[in-house]
Protein backbone atom coordinates (compact mmCIF):
# COMPACT_ATOMS: atom_id res chain seq x y z
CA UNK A 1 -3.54 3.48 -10.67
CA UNK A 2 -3.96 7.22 -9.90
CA UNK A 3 -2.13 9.51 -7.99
CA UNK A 4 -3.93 12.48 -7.51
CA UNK A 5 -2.96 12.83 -3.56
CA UNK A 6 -3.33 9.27 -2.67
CA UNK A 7 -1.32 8.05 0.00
CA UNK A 8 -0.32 4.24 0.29
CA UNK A 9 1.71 2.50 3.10
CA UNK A 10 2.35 -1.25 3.16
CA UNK A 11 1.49 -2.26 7.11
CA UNK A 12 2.84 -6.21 8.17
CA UNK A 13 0.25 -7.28 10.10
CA UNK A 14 3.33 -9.52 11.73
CA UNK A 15 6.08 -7.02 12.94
CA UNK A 16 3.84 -4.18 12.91
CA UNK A 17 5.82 -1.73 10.78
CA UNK A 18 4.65 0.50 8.24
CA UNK A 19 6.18 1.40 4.68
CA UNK A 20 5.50 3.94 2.53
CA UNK A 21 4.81 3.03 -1.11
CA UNK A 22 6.56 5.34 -3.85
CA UNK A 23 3.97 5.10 -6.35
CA UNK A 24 5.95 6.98 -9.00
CA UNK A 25 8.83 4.64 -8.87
CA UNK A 26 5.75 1.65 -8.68
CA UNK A 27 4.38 2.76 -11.82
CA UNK A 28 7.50 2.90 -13.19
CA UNK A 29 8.39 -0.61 -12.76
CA UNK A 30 4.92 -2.41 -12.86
CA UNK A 31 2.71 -0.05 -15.72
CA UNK A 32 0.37 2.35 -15.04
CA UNK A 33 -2.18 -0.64 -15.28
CA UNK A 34 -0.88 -2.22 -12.04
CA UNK A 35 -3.12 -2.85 -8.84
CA UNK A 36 -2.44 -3.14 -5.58
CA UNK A 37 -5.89 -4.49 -4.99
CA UNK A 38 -5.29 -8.56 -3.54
CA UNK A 39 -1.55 -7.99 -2.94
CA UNK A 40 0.13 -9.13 -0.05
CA UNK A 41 3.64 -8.93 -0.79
CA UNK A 42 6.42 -9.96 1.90
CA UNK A 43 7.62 -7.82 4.80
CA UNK A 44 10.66 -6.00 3.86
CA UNK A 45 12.34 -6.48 7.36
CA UNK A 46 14.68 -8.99 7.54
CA UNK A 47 13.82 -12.31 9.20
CA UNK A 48 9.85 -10.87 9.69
CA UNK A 49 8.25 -13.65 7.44
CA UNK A 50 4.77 -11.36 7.47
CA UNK A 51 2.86 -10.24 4.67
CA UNK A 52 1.41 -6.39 4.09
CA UNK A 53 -1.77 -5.41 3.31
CA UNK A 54 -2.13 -1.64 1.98
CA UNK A 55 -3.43 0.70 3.47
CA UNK A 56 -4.99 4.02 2.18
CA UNK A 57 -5.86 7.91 2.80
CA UNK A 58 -7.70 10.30 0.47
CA UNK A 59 -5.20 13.39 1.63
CA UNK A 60 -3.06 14.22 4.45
CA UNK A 61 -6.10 14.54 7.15
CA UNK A 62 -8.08 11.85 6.27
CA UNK A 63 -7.82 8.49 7.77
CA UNK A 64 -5.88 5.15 6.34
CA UNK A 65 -8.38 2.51 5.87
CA UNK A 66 -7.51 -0.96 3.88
CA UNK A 67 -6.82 -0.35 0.63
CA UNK A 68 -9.55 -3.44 -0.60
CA UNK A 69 -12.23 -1.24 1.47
CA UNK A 70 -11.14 2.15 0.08
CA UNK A 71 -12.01 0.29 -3.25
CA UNK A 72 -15.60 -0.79 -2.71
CA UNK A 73 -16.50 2.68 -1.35
């Protein structure tokens, strides 16, 4: 995992809301190791029984694409 001016947001495809992802505090917990690649964890909102999918930007004025397409580019 690398930081380097990524930004990641977790986006339920249910509800609709978006969450930002702290990857410091990510790497902290999981290893530097850890991929987001094929994860889907569970909404964070309470009673929303969606899954995320992560989504992805280069910088601060490019666009967020899905984070499993940002990886095969």
């Amino acid at each position: 995992m690398r930081l380097n001016g990524v930004n990641i947001k977790a986006h339920c495809e249910k509800c609709r809301n978006s969450f930002r992802v702290d990857l410091v505090a990510l790497i902290m917990v999981k290893g530097p190791d850890y991929s987001l690649i094929g994860q889907h964890p569970p909404c964070r909102i309470i009673d929303c029984q969606g899954r995320c999918s992560f989504l992805v930007s280069a910088g601060k004025n490019t666009p967020m694409i899905t984070l499993d397409r940002w990886e095969s580019e």
